[in-house]
N, C-alpha and C. Protein backbone atom coordinates (compact mmCIF):
# COMPACT_ATOMS: atom_id res chain seq x y z
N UNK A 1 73.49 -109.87 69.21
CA UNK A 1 72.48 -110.92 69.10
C UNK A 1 71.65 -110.69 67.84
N UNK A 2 71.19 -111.63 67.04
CA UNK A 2 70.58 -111.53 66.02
C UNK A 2 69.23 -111.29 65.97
N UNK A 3 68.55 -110.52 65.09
CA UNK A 3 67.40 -110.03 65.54
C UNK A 3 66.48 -110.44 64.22
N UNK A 4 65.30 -110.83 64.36
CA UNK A 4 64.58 -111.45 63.36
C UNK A 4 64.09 -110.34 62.33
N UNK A 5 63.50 -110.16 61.23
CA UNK A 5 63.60 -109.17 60.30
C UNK A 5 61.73 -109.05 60.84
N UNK A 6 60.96 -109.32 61.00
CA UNK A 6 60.11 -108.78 61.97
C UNK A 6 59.72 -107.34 62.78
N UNK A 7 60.58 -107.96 63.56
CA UNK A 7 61.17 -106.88 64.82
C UNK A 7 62.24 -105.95 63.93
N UNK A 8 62.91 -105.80 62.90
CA UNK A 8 63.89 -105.38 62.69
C UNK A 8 62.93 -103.57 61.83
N UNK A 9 61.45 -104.57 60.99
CA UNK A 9 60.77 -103.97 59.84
C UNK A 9 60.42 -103.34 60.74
N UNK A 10 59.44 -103.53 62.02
CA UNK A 10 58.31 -102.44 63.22
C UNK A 10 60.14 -101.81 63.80
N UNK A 11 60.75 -101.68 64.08
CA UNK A 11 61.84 -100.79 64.87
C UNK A 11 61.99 -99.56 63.88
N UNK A 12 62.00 -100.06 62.19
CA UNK A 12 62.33 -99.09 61.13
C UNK A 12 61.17 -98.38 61.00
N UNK A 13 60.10 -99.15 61.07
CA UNK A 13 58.80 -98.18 60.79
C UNK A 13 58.52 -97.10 61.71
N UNK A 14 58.39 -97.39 63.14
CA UNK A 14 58.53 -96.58 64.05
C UNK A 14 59.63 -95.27 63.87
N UNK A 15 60.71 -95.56 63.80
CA UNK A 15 62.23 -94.66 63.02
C UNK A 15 61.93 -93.64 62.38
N UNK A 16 61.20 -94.41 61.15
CA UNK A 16 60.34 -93.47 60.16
C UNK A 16 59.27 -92.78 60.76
N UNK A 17 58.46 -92.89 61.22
CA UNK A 17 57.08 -92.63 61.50
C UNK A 17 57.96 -91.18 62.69
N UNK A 18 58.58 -91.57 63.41
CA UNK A 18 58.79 -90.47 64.23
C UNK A 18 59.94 -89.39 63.26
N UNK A 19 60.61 -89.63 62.26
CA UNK A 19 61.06 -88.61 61.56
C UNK A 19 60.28 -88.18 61.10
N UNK A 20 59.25 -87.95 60.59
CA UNK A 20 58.27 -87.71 59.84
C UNK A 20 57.68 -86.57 60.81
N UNK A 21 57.24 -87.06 61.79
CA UNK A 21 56.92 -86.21 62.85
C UNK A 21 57.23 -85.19 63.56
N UNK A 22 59.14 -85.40 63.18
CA UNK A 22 60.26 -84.38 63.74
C UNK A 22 59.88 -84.90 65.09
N UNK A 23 60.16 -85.55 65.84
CA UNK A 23 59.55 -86.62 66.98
C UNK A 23 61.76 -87.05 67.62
N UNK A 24 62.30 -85.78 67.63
CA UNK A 24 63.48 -86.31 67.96
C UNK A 24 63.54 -86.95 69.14
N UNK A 25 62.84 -86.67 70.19
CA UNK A 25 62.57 -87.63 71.34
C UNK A 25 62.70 -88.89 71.09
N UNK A 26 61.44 -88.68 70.36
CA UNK A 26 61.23 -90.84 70.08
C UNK A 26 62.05 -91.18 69.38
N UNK A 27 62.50 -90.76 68.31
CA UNK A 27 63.92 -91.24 67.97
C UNK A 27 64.82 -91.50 68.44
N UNK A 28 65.05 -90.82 69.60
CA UNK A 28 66.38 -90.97 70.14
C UNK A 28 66.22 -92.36 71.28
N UNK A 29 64.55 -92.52 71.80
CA UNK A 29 64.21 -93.76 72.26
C UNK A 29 64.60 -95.33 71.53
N UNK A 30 64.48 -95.05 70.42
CA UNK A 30 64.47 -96.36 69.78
C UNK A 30 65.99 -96.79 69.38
N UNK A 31 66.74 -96.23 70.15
CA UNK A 31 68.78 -96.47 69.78
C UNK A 31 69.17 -96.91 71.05
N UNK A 32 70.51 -97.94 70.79
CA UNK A 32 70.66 -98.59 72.04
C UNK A 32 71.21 -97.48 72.65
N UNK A 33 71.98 -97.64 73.85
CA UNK A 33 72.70 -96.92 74.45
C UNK A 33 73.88 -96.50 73.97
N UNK A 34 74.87 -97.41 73.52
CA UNK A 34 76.14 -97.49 72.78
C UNK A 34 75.81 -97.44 71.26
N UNK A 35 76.37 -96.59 70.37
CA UNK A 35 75.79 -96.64 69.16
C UNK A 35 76.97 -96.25 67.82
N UNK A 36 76.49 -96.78 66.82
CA UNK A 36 77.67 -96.50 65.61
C UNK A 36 76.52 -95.85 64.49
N UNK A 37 76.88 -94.20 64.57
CA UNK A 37 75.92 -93.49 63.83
C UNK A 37 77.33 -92.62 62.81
N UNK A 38 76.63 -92.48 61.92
CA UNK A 38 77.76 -91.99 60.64
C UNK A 38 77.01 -91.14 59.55
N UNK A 39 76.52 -89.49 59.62
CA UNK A 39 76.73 -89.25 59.05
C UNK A 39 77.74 -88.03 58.30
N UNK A 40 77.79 -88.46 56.61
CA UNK A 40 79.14 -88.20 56.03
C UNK A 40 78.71 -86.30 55.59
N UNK A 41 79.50 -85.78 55.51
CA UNK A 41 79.55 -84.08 55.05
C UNK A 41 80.53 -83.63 55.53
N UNK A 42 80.54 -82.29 55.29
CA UNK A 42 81.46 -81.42 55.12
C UNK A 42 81.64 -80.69 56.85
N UNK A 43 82.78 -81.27 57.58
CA UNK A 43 82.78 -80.75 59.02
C UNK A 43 82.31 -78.68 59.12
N UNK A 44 81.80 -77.96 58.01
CA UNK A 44 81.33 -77.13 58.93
C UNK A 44 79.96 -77.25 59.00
N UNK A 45 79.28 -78.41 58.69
CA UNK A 45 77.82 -78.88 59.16
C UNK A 45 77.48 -79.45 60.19
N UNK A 46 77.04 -78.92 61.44
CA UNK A 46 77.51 -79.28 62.89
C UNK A 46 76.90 -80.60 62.78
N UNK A 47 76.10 -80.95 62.40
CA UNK A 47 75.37 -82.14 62.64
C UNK A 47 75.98 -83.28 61.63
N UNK A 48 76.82 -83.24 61.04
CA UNK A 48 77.52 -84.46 60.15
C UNK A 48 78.57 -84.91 61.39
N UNK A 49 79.24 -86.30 60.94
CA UNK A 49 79.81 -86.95 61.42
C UNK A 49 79.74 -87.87 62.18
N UNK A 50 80.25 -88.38 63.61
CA UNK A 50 80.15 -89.85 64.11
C UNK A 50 79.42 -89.20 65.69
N UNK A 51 78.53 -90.29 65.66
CA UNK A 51 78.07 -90.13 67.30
C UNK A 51 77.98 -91.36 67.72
N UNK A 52 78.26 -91.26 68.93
CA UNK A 52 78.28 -92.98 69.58
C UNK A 52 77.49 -93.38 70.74
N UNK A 53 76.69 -92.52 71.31
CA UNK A 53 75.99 -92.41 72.66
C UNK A 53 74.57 -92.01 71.98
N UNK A 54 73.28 -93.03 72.39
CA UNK A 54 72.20 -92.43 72.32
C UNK A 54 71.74 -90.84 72.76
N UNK A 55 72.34 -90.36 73.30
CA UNK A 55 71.88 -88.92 74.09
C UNK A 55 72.52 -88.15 72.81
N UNK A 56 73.12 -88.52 71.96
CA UNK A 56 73.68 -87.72 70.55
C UNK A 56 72.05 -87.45 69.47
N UNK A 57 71.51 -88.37 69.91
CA UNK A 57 70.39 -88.62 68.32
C UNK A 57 69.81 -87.53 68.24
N UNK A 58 68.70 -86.89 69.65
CA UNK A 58 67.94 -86.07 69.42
C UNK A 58 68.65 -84.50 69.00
N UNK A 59 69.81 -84.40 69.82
CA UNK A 59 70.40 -83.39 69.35
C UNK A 59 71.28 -82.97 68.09
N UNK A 60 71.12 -84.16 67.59
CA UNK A 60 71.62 -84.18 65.85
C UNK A 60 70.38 -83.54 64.91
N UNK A 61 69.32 -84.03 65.66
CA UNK A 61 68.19 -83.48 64.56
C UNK A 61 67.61 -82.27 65.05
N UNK A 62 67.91 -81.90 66.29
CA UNK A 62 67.55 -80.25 66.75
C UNK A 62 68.31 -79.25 66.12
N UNK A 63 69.69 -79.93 65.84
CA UNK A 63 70.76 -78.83 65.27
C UNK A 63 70.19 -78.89 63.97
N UNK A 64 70.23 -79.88 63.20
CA UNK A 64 69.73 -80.09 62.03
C UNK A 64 69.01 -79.07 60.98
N UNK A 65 67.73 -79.40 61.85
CA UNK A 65 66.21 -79.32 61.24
C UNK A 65 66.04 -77.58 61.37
N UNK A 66 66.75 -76.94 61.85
CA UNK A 66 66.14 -74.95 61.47
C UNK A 66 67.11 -74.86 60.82
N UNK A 67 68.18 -75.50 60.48
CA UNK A 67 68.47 -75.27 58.89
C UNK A 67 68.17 -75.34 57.36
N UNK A 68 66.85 -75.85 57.77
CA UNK A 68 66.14 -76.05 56.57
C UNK A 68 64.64 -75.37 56.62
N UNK A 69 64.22 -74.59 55.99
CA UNK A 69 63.12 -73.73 55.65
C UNK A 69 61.97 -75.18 56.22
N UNK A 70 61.05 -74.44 57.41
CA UNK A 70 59.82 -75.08 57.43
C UNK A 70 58.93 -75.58 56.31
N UNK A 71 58.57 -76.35 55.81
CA UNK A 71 57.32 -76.89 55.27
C UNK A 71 58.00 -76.98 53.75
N UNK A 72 59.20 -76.78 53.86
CA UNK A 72 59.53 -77.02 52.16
C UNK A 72 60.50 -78.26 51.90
N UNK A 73 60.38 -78.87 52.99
CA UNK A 73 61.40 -80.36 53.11
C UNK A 73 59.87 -81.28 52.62
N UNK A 74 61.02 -82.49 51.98
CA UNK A 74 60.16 -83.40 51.57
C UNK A 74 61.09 -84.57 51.29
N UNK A 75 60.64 -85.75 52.12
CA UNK A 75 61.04 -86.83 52.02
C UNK A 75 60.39 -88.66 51.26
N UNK A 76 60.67 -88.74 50.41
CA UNK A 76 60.24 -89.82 49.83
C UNK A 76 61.20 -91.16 50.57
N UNK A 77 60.06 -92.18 50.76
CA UNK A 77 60.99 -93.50 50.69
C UNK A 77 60.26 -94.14 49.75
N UNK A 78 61.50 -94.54 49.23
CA UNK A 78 60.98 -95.42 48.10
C UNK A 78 60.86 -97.22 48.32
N UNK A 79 61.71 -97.22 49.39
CA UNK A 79 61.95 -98.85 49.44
C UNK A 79 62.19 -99.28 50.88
N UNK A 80 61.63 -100.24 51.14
CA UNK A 80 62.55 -100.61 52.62
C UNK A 80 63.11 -102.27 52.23
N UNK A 81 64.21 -102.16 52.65
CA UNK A 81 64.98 -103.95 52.53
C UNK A 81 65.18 -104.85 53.98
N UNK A 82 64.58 -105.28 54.34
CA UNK A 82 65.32 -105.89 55.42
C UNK A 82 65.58 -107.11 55.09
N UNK A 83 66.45 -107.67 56.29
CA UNK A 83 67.52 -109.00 56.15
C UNK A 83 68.14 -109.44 57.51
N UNK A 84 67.16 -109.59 58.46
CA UNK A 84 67.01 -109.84 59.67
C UNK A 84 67.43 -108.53 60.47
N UNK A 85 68.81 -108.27 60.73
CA UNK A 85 69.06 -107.60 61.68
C UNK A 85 69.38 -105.84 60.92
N UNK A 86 69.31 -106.21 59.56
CA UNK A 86 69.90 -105.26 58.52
C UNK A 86 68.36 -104.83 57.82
N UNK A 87 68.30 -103.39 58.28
CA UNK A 87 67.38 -102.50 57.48
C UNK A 87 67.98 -101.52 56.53
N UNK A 88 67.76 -101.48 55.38
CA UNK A 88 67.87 -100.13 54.13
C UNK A 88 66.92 -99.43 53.65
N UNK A 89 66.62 -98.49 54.19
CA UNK A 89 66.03 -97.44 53.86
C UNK A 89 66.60 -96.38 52.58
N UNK A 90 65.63 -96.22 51.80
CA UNK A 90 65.88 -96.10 50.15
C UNK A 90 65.15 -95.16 50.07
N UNK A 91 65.63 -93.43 49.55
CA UNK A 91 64.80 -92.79 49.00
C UNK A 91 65.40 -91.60 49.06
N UNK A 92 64.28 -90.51 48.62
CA UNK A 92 65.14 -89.00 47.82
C UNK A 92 64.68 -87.91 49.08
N UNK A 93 65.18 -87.37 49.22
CA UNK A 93 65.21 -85.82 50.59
C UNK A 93 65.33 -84.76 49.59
N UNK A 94 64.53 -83.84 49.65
CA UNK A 94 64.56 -82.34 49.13
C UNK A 94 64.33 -81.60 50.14
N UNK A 95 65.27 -80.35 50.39
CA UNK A 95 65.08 -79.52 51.43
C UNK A 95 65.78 -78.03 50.91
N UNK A 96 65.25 -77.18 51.90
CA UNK A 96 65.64 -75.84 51.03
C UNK A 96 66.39 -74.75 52.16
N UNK A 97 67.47 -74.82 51.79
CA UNK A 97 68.31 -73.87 53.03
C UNK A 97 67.98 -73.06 53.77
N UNK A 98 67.71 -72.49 54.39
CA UNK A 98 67.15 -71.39 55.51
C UNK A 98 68.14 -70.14 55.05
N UNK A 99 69.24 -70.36 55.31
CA UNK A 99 70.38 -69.89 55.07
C UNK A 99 70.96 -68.73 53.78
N UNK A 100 70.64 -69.89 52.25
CA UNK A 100 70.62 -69.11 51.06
C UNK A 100 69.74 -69.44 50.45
N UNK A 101 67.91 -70.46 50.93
CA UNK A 101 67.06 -69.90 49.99
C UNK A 101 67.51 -71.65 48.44
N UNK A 102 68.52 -72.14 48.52
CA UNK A 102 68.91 -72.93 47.39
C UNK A 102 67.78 -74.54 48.01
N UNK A 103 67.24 -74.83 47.42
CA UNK A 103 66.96 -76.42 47.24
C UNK A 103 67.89 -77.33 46.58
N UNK A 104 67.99 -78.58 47.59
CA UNK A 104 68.86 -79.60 46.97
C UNK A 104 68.19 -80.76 46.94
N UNK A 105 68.25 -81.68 45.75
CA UNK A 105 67.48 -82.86 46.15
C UNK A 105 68.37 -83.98 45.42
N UNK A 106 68.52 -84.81 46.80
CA UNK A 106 69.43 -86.04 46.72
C UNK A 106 69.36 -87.65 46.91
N UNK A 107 69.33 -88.46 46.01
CA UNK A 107 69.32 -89.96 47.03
C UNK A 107 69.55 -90.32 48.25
N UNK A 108 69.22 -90.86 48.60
CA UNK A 108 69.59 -91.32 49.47
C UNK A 108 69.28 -92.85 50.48
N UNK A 109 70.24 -93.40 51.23
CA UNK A 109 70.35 -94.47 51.54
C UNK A 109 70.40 -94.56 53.11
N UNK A 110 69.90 -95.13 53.97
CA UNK A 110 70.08 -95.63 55.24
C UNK A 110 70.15 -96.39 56.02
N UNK A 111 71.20 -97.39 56.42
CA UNK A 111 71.38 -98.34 56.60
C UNK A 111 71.27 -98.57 58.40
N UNK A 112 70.41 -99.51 58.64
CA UNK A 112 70.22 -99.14 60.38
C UNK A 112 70.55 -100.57 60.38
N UNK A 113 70.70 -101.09 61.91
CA UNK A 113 71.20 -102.18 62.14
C UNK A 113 70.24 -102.16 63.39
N UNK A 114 69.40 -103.53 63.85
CA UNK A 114 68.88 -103.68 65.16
C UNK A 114 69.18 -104.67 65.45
N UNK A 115 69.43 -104.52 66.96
CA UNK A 115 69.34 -105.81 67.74
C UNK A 115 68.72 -105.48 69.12
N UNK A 116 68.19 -106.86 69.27
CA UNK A 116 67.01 -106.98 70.37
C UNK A 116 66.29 -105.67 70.09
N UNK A 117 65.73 -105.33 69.50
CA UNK A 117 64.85 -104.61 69.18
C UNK A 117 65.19 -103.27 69.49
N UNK A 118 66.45 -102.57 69.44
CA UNK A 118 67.11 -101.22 69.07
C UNK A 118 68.06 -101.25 68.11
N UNK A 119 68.01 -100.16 67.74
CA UNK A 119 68.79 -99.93 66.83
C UNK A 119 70.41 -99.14 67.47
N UNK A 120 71.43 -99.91 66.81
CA UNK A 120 72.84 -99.96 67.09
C UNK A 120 73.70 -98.84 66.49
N UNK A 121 73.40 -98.93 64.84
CA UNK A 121 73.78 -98.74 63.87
C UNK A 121 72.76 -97.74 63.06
N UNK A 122 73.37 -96.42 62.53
CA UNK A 122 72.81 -95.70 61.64
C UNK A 122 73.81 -94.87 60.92
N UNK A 123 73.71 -95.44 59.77
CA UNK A 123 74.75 -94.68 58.65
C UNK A 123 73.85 -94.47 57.51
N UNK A 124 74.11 -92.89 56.76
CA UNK A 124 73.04 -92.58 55.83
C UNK A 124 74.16 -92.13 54.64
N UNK A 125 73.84 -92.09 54.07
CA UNK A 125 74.54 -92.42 52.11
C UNK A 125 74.05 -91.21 51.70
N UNK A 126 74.29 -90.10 50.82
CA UNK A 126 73.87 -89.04 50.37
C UNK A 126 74.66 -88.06 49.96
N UNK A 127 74.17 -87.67 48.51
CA UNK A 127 75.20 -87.01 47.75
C UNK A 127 75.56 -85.33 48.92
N UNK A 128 76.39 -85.74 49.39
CA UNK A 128 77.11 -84.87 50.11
C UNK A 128 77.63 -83.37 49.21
N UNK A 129 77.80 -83.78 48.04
CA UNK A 129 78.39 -82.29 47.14
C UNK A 129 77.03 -81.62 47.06
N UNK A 130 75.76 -82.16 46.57
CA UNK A 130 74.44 -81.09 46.70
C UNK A 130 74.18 -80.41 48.18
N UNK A 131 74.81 -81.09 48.95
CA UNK A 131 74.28 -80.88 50.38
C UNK A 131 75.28 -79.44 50.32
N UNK A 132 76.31 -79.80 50.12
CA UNK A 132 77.36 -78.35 50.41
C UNK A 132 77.21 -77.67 49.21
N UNK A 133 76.83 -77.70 48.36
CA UNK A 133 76.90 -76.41 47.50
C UNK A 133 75.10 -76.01 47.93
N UNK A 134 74.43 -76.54 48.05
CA UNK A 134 72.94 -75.43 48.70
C UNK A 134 73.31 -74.82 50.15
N UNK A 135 74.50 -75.23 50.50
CA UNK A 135 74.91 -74.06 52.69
C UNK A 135 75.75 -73.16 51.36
N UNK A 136 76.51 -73.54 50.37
CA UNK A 136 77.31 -72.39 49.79
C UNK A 136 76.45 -71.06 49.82
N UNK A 137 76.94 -69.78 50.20
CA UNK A 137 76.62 -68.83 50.03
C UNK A 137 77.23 -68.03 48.32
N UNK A 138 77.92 -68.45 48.28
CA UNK A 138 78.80 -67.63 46.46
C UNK A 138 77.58 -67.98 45.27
């Protein structure tokens, strides 16, 4: 069902507002039940790849997030686009490995999709080679 860009802008803001927060709960509130989530990396990053069940969200960002050094992540958005049911989220992520200590900082893109006022769809764009050479240990 098509969802007015309204409702589409407050679903993304909220999105945001609870990443920000590390708020994986509420994140994982605001996704339908059935879901097409995509993100792209290198399979020994447990948290890359496809999830399809809301009960995936919060535990994507629990695995996630102690891989990256507390208080030295930093996220810019630079832009938001919407187009009724189609949100793009635009902007740069710097974060610094836990692991080896390397900072990477990359574009990045996120494309969410809502309807009736959840979100369906989350696929994120991001130079994937910085991402794996800062887990590189060599």
């Amino acid at each position: 069902m098509a969802t007015d860009a309204q409702t589409s802008r407050a679903v993304a803001e909220q999105f945001v507002e609870r990443l920000g927060g590390q708020d994986q709960d509420g994140i994982q509130e605001l996704f339908a039940a059935d879901i097409d989530w995509y993100v792209p990396g290198n399979d020994e990053l447990s948290w890359t790849g496809r999830r399809t069940h809301r009960e995936e969200v919060a535990p994507y960002f629990t695995t996630m997030w102690p891989h990256f050094v507390p208080g030295k992540s930093k996220v810019v958005l630079e832009r938001v686009i919407v187009d009724g049911g189609d949100v793009m989220l635009l902007g740069v992520f710097t974060h610094t490995v836990a692991s080896t200590g390397k900072e990477f900082t990359t574009p990045s893109a996120m494309h969410l999709v809502v309807e009736d006022g959840e979100i369906v769809r989350m696929h994120l764009y991001e130079d994937t080679l910085s991402v794996d050479q800062a887990f590189d240990t060599a």
